[in-house]
Protein backbone atom coordinates (compact mmCIF):
# COMPACT_ATOMS: atom_id res chain seq x y z
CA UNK A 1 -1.41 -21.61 -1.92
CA UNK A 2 -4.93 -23.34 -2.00
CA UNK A 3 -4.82 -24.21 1.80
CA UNK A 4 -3.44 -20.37 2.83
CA UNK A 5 -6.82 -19.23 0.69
CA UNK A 6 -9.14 -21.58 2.40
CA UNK A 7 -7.52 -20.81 5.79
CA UNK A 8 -8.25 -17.36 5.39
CA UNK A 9 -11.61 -17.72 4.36
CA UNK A 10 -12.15 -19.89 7.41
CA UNK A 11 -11.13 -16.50 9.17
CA UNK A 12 -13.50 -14.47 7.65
CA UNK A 13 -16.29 -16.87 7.99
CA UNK A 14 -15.43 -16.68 11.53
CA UNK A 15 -16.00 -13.24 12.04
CA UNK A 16 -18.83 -13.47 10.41
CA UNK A 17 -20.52 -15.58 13.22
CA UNK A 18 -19.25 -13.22 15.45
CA UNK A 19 -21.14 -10.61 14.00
CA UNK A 20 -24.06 -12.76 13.31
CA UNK A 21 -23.92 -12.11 9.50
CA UNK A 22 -24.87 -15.24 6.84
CA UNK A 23 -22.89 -13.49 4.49
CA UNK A 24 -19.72 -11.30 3.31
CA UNK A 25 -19.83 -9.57 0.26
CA UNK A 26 -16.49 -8.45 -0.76
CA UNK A 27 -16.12 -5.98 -3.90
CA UNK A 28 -12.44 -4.97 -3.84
CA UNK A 29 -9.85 -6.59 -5.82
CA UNK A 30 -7.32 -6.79 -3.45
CA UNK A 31 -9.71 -8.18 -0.85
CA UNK A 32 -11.04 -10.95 -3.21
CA UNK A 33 -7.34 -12.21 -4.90
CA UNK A 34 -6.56 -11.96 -1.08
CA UNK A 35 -9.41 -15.12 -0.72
CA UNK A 36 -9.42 -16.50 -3.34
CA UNK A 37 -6.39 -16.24 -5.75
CA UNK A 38 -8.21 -14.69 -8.14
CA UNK A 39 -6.63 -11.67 -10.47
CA UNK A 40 -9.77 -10.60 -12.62
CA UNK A 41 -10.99 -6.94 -11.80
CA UNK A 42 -14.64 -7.23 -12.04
CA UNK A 43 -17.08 -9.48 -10.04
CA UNK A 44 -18.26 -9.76 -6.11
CA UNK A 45 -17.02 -12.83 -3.96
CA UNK A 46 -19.79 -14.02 -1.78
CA UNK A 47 -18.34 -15.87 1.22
CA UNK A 48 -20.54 -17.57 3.93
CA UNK A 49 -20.08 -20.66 5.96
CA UNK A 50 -21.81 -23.13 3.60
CA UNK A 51 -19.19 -21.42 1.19
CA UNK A 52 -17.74 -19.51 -1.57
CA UNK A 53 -19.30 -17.70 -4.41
CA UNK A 54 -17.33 -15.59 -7.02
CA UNK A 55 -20.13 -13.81 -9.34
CA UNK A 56 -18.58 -12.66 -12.14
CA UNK A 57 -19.17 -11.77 -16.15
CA UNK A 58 -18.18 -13.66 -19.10
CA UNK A 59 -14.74 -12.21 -19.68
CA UNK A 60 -13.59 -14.00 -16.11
CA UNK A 61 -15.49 -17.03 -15.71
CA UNK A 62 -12.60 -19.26 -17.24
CA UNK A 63 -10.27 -17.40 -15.41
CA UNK A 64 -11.77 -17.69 -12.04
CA UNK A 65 -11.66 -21.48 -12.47
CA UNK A 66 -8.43 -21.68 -13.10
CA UNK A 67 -7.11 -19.00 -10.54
CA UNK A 68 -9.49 -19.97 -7.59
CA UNK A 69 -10.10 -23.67 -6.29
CA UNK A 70 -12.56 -24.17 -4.11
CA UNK A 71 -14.80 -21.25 -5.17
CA UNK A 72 -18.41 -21.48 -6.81
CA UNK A 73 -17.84 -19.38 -9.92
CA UNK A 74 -21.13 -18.11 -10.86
CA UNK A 75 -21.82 -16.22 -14.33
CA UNK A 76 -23.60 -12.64 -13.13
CA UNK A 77 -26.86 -11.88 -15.61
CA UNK A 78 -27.27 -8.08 -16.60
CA UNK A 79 -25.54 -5.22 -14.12
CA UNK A 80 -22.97 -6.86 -11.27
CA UNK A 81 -25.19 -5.74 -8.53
CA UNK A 82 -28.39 -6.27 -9.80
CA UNK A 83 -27.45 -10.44 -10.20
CA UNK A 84 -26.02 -10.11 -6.69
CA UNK A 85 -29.21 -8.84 -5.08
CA UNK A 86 -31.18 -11.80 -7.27
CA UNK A 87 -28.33 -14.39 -5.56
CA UNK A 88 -28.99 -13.45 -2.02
CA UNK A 89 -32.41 -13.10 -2.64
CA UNK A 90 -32.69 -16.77 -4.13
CA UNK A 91 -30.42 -18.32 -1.76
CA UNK A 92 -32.77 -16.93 1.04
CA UNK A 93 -29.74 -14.72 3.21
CA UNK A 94 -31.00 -12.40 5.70
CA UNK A 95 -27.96 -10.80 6.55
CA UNK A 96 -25.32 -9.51 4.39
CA UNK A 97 -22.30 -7.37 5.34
CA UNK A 98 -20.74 -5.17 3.24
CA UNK A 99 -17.98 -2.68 3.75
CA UNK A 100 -19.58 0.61 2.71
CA UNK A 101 -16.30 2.76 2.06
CA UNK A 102 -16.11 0.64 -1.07
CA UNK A 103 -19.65 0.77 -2.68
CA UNK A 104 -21.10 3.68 -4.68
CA UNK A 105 -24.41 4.68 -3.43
CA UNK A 106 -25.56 3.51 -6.88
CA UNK A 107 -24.16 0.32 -6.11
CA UNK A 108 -25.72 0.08 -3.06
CA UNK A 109 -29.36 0.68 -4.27
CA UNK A 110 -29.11 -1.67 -6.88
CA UNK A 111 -28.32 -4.23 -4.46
CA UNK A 112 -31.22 -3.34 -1.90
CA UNK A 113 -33.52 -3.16 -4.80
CA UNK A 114 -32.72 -6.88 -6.25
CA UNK A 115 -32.06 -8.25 -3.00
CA UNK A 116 -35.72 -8.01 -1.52
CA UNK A 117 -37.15 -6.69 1.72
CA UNK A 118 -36.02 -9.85 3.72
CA UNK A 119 -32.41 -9.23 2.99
CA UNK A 120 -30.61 -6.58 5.37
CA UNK A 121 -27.36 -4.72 4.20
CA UNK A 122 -25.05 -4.52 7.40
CA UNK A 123 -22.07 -2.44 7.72
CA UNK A 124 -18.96 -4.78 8.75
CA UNK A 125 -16.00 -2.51 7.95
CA UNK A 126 -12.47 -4.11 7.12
CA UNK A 127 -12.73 -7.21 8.02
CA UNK A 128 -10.43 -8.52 5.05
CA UNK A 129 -8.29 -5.84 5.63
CA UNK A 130 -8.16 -6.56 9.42
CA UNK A 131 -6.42 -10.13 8.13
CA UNK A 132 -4.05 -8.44 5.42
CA UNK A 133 -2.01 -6.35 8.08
CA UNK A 134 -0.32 -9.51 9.61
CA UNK A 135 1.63 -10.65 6.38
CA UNK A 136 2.44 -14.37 6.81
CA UNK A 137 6.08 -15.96 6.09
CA UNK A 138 5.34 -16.01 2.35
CA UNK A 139 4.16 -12.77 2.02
CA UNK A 140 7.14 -11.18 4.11
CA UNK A 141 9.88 -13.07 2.02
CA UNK A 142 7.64 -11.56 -1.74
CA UNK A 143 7.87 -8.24 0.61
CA UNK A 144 11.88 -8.49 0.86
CA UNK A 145 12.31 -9.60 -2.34
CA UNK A 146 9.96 -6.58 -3.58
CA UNK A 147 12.23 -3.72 -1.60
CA UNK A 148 15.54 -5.27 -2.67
CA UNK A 149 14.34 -4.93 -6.03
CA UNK A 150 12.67 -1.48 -5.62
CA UNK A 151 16.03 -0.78 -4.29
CA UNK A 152 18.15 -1.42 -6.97
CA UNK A 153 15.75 -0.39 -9.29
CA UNK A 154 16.74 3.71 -7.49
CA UNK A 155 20.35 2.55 -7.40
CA UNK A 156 20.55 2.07 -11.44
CA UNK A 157 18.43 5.57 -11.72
CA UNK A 158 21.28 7.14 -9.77
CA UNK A 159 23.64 6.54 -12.89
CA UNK A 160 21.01 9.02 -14.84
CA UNK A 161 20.99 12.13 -12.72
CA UNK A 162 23.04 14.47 -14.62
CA UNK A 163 22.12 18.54 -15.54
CA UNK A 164 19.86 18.56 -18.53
CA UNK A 165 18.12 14.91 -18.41
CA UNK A 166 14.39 15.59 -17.63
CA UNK A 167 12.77 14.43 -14.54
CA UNK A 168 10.35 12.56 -16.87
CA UNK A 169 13.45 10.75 -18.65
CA UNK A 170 14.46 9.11 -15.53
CA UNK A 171 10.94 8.39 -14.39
CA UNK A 172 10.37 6.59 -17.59
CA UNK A 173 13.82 4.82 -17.05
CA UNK A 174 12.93 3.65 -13.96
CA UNK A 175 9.78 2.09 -14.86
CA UNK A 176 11.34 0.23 -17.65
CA UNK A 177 13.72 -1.27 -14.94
CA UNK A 178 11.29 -2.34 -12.70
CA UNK A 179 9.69 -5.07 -15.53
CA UNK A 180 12.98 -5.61 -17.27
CA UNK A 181 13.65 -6.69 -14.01
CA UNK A 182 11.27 -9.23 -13.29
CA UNK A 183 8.18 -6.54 -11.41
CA UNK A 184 5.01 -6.76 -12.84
CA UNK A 185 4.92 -2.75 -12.83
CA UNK A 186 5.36 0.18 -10.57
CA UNK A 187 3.25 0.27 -7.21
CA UNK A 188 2.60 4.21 -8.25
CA UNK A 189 3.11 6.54 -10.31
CA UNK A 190 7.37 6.61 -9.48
CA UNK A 191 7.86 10.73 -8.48
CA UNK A 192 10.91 12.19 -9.97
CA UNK A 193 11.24 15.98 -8.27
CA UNK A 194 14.08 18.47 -8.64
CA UNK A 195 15.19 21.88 -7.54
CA UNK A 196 11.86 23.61 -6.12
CA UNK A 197 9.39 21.03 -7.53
CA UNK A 198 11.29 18.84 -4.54
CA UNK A 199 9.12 20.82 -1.93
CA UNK A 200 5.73 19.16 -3.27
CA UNK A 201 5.60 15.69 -1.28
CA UNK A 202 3.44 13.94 -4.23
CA UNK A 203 5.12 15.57 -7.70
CA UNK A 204 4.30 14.34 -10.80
CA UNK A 205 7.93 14.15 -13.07
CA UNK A 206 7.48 16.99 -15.67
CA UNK A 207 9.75 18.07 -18.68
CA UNK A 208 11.54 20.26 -16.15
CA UNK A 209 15.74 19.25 -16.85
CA UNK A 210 17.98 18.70 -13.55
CA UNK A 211 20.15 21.35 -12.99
CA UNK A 212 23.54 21.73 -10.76
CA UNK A 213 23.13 22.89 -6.90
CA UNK A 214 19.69 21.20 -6.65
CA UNK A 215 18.11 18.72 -4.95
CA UNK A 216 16.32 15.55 -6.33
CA UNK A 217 13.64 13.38 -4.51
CA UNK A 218 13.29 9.71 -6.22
CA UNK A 219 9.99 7.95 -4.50
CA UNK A 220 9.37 4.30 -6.98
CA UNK A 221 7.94 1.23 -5.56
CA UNK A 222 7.31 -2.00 -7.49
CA UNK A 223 4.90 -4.91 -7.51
CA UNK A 224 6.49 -8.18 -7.10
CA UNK A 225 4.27 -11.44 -7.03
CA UNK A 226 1.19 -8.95 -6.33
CA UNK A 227 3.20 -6.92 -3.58
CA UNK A 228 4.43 -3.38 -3.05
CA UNK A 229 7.58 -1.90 -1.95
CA UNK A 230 8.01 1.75 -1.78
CA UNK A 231 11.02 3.64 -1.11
CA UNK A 232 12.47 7.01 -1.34
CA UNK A 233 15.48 8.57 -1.23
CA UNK A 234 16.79 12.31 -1.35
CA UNK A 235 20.20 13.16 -3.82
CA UNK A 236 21.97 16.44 -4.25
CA UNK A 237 23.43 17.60 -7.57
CA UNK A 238 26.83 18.93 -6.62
CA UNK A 239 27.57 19.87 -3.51
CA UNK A 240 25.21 20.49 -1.00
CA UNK A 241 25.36 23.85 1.41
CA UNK A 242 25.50 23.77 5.15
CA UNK A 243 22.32 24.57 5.30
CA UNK A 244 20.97 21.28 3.14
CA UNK A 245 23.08 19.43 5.03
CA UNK A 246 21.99 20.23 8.27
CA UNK A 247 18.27 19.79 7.33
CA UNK A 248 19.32 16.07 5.54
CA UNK A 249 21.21 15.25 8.70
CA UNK A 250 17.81 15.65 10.71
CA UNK A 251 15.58 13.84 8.58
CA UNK A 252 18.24 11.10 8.58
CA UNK A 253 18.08 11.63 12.43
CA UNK A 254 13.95 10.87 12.38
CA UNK A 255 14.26 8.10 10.24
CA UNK A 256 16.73 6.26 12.49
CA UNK A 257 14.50 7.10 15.77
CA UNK A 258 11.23 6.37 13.91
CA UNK A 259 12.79 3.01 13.23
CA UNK A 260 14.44 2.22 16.00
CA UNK A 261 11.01 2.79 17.90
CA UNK A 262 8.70 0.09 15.65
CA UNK A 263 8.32 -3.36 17.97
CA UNK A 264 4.82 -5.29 18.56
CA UNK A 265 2.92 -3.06 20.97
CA UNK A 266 4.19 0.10 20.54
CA UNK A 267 1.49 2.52 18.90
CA UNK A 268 1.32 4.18 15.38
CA UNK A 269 1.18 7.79 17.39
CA UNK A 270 4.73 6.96 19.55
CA UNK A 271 6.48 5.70 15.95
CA UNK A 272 5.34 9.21 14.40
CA UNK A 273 6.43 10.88 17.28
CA UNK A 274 10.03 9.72 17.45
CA UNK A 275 10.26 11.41 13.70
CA UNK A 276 8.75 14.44 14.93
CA UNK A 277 10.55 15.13 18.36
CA UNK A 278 13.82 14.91 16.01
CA UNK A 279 12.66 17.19 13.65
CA UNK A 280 11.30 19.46 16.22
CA UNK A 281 14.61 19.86 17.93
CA UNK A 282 16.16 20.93 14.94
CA UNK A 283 13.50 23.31 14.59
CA UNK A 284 11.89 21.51 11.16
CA UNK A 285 8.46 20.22 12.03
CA UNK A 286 6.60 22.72 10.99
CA UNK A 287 8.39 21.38 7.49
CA UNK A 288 6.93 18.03 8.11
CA UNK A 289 3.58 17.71 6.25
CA UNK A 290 2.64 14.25 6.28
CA UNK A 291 2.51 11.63 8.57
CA UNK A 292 5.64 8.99 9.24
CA UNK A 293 4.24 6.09 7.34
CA UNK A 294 1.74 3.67 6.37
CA UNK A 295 1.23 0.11 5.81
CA UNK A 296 2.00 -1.83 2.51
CA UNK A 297 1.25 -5.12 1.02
CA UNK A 298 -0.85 -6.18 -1.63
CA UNK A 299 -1.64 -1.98 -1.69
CA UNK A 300 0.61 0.37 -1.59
CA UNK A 301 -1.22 2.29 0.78
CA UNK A 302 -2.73 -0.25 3.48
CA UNK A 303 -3.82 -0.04 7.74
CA UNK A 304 -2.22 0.65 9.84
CA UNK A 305 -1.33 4.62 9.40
CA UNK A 306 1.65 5.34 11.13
CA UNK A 307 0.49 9.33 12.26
CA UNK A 308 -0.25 11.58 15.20
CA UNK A 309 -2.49 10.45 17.73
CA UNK A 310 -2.96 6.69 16.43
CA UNK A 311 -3.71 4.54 19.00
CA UNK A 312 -3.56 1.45 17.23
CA UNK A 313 -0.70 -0.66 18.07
CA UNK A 314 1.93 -2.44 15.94
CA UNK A 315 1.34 -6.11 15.75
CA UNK A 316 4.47 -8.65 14.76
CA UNK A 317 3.72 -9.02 10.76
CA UNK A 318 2.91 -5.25 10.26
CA UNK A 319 5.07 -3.95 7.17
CA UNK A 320 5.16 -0.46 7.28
CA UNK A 321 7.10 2.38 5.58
CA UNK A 322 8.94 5.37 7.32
CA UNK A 323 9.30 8.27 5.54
CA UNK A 324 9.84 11.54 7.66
CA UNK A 325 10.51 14.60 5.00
CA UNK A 326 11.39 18.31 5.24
CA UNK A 327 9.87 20.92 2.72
CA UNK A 328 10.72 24.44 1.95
CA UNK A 329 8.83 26.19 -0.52
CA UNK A 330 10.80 28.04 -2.67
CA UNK A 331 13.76 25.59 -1.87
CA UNK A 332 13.29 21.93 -2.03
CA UNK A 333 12.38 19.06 -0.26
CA UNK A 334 14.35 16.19 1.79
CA UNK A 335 12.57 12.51 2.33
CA UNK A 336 13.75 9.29 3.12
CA UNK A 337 11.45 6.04 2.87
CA UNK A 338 12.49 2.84 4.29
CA UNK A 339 9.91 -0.14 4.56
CA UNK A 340 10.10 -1.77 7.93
CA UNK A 341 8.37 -5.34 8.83
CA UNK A 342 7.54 -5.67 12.47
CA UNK A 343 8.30 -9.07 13.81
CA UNK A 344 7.97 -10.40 17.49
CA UNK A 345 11.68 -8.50 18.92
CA UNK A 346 12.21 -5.67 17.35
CA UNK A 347 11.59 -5.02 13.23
CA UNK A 348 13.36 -5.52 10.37
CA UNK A 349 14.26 -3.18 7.60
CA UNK A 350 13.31 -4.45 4.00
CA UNK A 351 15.28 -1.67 1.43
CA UNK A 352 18.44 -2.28 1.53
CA UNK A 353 20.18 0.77 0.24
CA UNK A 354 22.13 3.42 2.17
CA UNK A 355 20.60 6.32 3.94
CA UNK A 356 23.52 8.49 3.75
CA UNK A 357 22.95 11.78 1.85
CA UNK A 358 23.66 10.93 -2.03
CA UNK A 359 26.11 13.64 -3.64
CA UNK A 360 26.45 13.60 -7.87
């Protein structure tokens, strides 16, 4: 993995000459183990063409050895910031870019008031995360491996949904899963809704028991060798009126068209609006509250967002998620979530497990 860090540092450094910047400062975890391999969750990597600098505190210097060859490790003295204004001061760099959706305004001062009055702070917005939509073969094969899991993972919580268990039982259950089975965690907090609470798109599982004649949304995602999966699916408790049936049956309908429309060049906007125009013949859309998807990787929620009006296009190596939904307050709420990994012809879907409504 050494080479595939230095290669992608090589990128960045790369861009940085393009936007005539001696220097990337990159504060997000993510970002960094992204570069470098390293896991720790405190510290700023310093990257610039003469090379790498990870400044970090005493509890990750070892660590960052180990974890990242190739990489200056340098121990930071007194606040984070404050020793990485003194380093760009010292090493004499004009121009450092810095992705300001991920400092505090506290950090930032700190910085401009260590780093001197030579030293300019320049925006230069997601230029790691620009790299981390295209996932490489590795990553793609961790991906599959992470939704086959995640999959199974729902297919064992099935086996729990009975009247009277507590939405917060199975949650727990399914969390257990995930690491007896080899995930380092969950990717989110796994959502376990039922009956009404179904409507809300983001529930937290409460003490609330299942009951017959209801509806249950399971969303869980796990993190496999530092990668997400996320998938959701929708199961009925007994069986299911015409009128739940109909609405499943359309969100089934958006999930297939969404999919079917995700190839290399096609646009976030057009793959969001091949769920909607389904839902909107069925007369649901107005039921449909969030947007189609998102990317996924080493986040669970990553660029590009698959929603109305995005212009940007897919690009072969894109893994995104689909996950049209229907919800009725006072009712319940239908969603299915597949995650979907663009290649070069067409796209290939990652979770594995049917899409056909789920009756207990």
């Amino acid at each position: 993995m050494s080479e595939t860090y230095t290669k992608r540092r090589r990128n960045v450094v790369r861009e940085l000459h393009r936007r005539q910047l001696d220097c990337l400062l990159v504060t997000h975890p993510a970002n960094w183990y992204y570069l470098t391999g390293f896991t720790g969750d405190s510290g700023a990597l310093a990257i610039a063409s003469r090379g790498t600098t990870l400044i970090t505190d005493g509890r990750f210097t070892i660590q960052a050895k180990e974890e990242a060859p190739g990489v200056h490790v340098e121990l930071q003295k007194g606040a984070l910031y404050s020793s990485v204004g003194e380093w760009l001061k010292k090493r004499n760099i004009r121009r450092v870019g810095y992705d300001p959706e991920q400092w505090t305004v506290g950090q930032f001062k700190a910085l401009r008031a260590s780093s001197g009055a030579k030293c300019r702070a320049i925006e230069a917005r997601a230029v790691v995360e620009s790299q981390r939509t295209s996932k490489d073969v590795q990553e793609l094969a961790v991906m599959r491996k992470a939704a086959i899991l995640a999959g199974e993972v729902l297919e064992g919580a099935l086996k729990l949904l009975r009247p009277g268990i507590t939405e917060i039982e199975i949650a727990a259950q399914i969390e257990y899963q995930m690491t007896k089975r080899g995930a380092t965690g969950p990717s989110f907090e796994t959502i376990v809704a039922s009956g009404k609470r179904s409507a809300l798109p983001h529930a937290r599982p409460t003490s609330k028991c299942l009951r017959k004649n209801e509806l249950v949304v399971l969303d869980l995602g796990v993190i496999l060798g530092h990668y997400c999966s996320d998938i959701t699916r929708t199961v009925h408790l007994g069986r299911p009126s015409n009128r739940i049936r109909g609405w499943y049956r359309a969100v089934q309908e958006a999930s297939q068209a969404a999919t079917a429309a995700v190839q290399a060049g096609v646009t976030c906007g057009e793959v969001d609006a091949a769920a909607r125009g389904i839902l909107q013949k069925y007369g649901l859309a107005d039921y449909f509250v969030h947007s189609t998807g998102h990317g996924l990787g080493l986040e669970v929620h990553e660029a590009p967002r698959v929603a109305r009006g995005q212009a940007i296009r897919l690009e072969a190596g894109n893994v995104i998620t689909i996950e049209p939904g229907v919800y009725v307050e006072g009712v319940g709420g239908i969603r299915i979530e597949d995650d979907v990994a663009v290649g070069v012809r067409g796209s290939e879907v990652l979770t594995r497990i049917t899409r056909d409504l789920i009756e207990l």
